[in-house]
Protein backbone atom coordinates (compact mmCIF):
# COMPACT_ATOMS: atom_id res chain seq x y z
CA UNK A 1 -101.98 185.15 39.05
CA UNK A 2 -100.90 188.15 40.06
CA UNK A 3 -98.59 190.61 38.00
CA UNK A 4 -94.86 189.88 38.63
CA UNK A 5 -95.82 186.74 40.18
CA UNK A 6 -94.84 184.87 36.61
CA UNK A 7 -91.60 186.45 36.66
CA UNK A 8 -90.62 185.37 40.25
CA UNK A 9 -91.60 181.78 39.34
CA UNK A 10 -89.40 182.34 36.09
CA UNK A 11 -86.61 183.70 38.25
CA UNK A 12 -86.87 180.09 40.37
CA UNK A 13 -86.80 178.17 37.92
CA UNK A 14 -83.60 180.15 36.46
CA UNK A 15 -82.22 179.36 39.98
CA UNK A 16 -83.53 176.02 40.03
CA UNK A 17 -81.05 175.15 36.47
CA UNK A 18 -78.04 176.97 37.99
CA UNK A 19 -78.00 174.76 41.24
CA UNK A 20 -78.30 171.82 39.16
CA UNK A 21 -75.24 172.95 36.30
CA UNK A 22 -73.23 173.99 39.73
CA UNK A 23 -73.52 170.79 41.07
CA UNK A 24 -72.32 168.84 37.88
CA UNK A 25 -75.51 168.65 36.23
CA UNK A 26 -77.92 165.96 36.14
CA UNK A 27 -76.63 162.49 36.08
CA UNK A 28 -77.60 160.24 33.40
CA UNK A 29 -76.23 156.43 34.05
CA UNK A 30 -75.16 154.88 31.03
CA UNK A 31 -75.33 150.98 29.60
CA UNK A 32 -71.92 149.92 28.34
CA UNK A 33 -72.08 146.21 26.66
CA UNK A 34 -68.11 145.32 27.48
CA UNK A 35 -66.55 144.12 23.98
CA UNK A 36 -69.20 145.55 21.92
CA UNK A 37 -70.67 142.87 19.31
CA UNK A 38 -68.09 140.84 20.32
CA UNK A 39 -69.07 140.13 23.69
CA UNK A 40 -66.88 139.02 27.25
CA UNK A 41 -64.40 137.17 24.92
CA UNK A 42 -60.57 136.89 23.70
CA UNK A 43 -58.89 139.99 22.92
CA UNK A 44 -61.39 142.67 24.94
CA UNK A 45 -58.60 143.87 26.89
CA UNK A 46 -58.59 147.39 25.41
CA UNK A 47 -62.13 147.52 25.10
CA UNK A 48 -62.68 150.19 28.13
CA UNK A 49 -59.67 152.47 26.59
CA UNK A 50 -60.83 155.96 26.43
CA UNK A 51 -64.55 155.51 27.38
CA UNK A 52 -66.03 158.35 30.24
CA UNK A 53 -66.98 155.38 32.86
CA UNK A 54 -68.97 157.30 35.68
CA UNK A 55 -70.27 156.46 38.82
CA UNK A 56 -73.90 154.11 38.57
CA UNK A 57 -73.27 153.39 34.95
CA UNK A 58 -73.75 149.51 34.29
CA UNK A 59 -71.39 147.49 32.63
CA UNK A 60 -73.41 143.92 30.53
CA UNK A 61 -71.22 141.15 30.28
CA UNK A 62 -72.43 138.94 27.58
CA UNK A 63 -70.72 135.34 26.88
CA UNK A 64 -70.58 131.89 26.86
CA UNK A 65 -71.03 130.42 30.36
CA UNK A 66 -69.35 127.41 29.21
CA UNK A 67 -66.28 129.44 27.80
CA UNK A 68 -65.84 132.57 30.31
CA UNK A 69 -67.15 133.66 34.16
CA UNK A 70 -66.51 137.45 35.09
CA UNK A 71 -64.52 137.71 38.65
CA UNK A 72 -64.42 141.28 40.42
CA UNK A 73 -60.45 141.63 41.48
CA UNK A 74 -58.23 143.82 42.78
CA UNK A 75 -54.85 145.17 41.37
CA UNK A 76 -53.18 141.93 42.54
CA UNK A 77 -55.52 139.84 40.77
CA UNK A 78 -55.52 141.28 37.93
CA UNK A 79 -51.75 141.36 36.90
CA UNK A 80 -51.86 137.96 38.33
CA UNK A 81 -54.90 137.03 36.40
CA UNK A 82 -55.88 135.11 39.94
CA UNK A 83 -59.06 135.38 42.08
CA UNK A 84 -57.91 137.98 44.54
CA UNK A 85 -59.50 138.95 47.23
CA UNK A 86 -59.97 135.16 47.82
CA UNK A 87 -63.71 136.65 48.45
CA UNK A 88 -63.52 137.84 45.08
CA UNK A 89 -67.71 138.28 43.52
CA UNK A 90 -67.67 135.60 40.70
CA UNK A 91 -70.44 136.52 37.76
CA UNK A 92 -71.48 133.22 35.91
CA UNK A 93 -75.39 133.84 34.19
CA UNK A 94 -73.45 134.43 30.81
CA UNK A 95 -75.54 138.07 30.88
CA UNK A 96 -74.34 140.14 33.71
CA UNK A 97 -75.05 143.52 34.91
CA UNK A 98 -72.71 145.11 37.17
CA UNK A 99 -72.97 148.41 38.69
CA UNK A 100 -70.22 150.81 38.76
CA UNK A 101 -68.89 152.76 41.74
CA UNK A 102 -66.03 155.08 41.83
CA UNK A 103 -62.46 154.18 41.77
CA UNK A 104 -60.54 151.29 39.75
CA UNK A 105 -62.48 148.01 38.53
CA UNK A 106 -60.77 145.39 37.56
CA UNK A 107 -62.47 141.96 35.97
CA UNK A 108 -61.02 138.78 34.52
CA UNK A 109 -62.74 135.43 33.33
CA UNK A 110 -61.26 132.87 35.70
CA UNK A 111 -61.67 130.05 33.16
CA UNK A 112 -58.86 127.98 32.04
CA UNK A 113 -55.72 130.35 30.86
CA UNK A 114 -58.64 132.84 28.82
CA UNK A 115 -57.49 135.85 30.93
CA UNK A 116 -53.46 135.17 31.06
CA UNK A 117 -53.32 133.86 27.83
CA UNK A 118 -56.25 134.88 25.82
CA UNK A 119 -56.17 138.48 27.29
CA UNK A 120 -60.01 138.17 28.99
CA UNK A 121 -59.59 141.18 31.57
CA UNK A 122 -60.37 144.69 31.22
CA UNK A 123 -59.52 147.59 34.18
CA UNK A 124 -61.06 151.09 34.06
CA UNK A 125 -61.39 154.13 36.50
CA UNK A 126 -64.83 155.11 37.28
CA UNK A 127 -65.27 159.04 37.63
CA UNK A 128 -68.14 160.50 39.79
């Protein structure tokens, strides 16, 4: 290697780390297991408070599929604890994975009263 020739590959690579911090830095997607210990259950409604959601983190939903389902709503559906969209995705393996894109997410269980009553919905803002 020639003299000088080390320091122009250093002088990339310096480059190389600045694009990368400009552009937000590298992008590390994240597990979040909603309710902690406690699972998709009574209660986990102020689980997500507070926690830096961002875009392609995955949310595990862990429960009982005889006691809970998770259903993907929008703002109406949530407040009404109804399916809406009436296309709604319903989760039901009792260990789902769900993928996060930006914006609000909203989920309730759509079993029995658990999300009016029992307080089985969380919402959360995804950040990029």
């Amino acid at each position: 290697m020639a003299r000088g020739s080390g320091m122009k590959l250093a002088g990339h690579g310096l480059l190389l780390v600045f694009l990368i911090l400009l552009q937000g830095g590298v992008a590390h997607s994240r597990e979040w297991y909603v309710g902690d210990q406690k699972g998709w259950t009574f209660g986990v409604m102020g689980w997500p408070n507070f926690k830096p959601f961002r875009e392609g983190d995955v949310l595990v939903f862990k429960y009982d599929r005889a006691a809970q389902n998770v259903i993907m709503v929008d703002d109406f559906g949530f407040g009404t604890c109804t399916r809406h969209p009436a296309n709604a995705t319903v989760y039901d393996s009792g260990n789902d994975r769900i993928r996060l894109s930006r914006g609000l997410v909203n989920f309730i269980s759509g079993v029995s009263d658990n999300c009016y009553k029992g307080g089985v919905k969380i919402t959360l803002t995804v950040r990029v």
